[in-house]
Each structure stands twice: as structure tokens, then as C-alpha cells.
Protein backbone atom coordinates (compact mmCIF):
# COMPACT_ATOMS: atom_id res chain seq x y z
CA UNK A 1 -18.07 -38.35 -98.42
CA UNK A 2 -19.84 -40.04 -95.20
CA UNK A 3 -18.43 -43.02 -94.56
CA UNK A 4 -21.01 -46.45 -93.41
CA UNK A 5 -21.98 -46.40 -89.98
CA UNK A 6 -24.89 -49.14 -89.87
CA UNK A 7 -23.92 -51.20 -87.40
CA UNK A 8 -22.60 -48.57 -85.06
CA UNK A 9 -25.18 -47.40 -81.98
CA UNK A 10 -25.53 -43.77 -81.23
CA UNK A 11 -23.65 -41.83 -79.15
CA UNK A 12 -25.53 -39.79 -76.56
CA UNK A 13 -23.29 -37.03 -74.57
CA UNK A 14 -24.46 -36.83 -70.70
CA UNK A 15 -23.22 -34.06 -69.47
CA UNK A 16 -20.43 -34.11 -66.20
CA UNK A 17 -21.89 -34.47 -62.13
CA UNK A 18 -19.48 -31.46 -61.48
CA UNK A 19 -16.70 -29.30 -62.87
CA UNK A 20 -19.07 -28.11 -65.73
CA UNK A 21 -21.88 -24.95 -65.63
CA UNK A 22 -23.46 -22.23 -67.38
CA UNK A 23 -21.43 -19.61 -68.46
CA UNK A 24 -21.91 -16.06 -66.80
CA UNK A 25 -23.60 -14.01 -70.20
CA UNK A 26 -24.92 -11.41 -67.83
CA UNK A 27 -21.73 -10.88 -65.83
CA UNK A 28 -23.34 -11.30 -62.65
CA UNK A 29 -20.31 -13.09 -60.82
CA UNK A 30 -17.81 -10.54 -63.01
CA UNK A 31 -16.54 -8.70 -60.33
CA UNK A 32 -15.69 -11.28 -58.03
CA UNK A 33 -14.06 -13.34 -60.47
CA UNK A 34 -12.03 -9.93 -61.03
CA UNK A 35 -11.19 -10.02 -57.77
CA UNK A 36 -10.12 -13.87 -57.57
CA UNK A 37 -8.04 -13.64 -60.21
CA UNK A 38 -6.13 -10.11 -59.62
CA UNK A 39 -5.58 -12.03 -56.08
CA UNK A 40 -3.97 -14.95 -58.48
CA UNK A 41 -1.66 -12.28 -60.43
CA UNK A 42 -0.74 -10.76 -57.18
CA UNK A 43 0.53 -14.17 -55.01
CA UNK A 44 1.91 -15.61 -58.31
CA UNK A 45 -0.73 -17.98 -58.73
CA UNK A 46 -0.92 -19.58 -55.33
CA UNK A 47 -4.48 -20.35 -55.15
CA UNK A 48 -4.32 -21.09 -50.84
CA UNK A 49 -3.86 -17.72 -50.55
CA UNK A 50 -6.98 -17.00 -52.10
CA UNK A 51 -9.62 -18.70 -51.11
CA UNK A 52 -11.61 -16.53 -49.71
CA UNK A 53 -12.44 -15.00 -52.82
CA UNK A 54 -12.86 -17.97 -54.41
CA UNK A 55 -15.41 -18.85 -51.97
CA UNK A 56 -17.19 -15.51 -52.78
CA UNK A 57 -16.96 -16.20 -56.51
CA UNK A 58 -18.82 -19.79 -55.97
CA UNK A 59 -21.23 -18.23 -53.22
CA UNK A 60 -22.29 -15.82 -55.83
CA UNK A 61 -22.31 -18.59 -58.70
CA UNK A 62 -24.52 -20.68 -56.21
CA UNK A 63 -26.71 -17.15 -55.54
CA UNK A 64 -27.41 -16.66 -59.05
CA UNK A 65 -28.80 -20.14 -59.78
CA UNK A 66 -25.28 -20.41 -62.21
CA UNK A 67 -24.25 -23.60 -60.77
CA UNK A 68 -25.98 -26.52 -58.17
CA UNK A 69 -25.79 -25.20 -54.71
CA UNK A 70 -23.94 -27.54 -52.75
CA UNK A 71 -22.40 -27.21 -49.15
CA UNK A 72 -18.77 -25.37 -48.95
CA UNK A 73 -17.45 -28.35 -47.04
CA UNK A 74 -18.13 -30.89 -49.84
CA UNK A 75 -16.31 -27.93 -51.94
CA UNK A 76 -13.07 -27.85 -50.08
CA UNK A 77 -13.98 -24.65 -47.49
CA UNK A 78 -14.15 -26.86 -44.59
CA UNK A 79 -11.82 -24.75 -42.94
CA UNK A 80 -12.65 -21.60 -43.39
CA UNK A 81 -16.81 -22.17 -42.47
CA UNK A 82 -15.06 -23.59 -39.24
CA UNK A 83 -13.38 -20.02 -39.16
CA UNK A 84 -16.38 -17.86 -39.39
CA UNK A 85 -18.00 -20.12 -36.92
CA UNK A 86 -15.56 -19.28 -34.25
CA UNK A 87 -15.36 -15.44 -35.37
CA UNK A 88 -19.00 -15.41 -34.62
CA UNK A 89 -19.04 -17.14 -31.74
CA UNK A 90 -16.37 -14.66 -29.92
CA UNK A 91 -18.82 -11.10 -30.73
């Protein structure tokens, strides 16, 4: 049985400004978000020690038009763009 909703207004989902995106059907990011996670298994879930391939996974995410490109800094990789910087500056 339905029950009476007349008065009620509709409800219309909006979808989230972050923390929600397509799913990967082709497997595009697959092997990076291998590696992220066997990096997980390996340091007991300690996600610090594995950013780097966590910024790889979102890089390729970003790459493959899976989620809204958006600047590593505003993504928590402050740090380690200021890194690479200074590893590129010294060659």
C-alpha cells in the first residue's frame, strides 16, 4: 500500500562537491590502485607512508577525466609537490 503524500514537496538528490566520482568500469586507474593498496597491506594500513601512490592513483583518476582535476595542494600533497620542486631544482 502507498501511503498519502500530498502535502509533502519533492525531494531532489544533488549530488556531493567532493568525495564522490565515477566508478573505474574500464580499469584504467586498476593498477595503481593495486599498488596503493598492496602499499596499505604492507605498512599495516598507515596511509602517510603511502602517499605517493596515492597521489599517482588521483593523478591518473584526474588523467582519465574520472574525477574534477583539481590542484594536489588543495588535495593534501602540499608537501610532496614542494619535494619534487626541490628534486628538480638540484639536476
Amino acid at each position: 500500500m502507498t501511503s498519502m503524500t500530498f502535502g509533502q514537496k519533492k525531494f531532489i538528490p544533488t549530488a556531493p562537491e567532493k568525495g564522490s566520482f565515477p566508478l573505474d568500469h574500464e580499469g584504467q586507474c586498476k593498477k595503481l590502485m593495486l599498488y596503493y593498496m598492496r602499499c596499505l597491506r604492507a605498512n599495516n594500513d598507515d596511509n602517510s607512508a603511502c602517499r605517493q601512490e596515492s597521489k599517482a592513483y588521483l593523478q591518473c583518476r584526474m588523467d582519465n577525466n574520472l574525477m574534477a582535476k583539481e590542484e594536489f595542494s588543495k588535495l593534501g600533497f602540499a608537501d610532496l609537490e614542494s619535494e619534487s620542486a626541490k628534486k628538480s631544482e638540484q639536476k
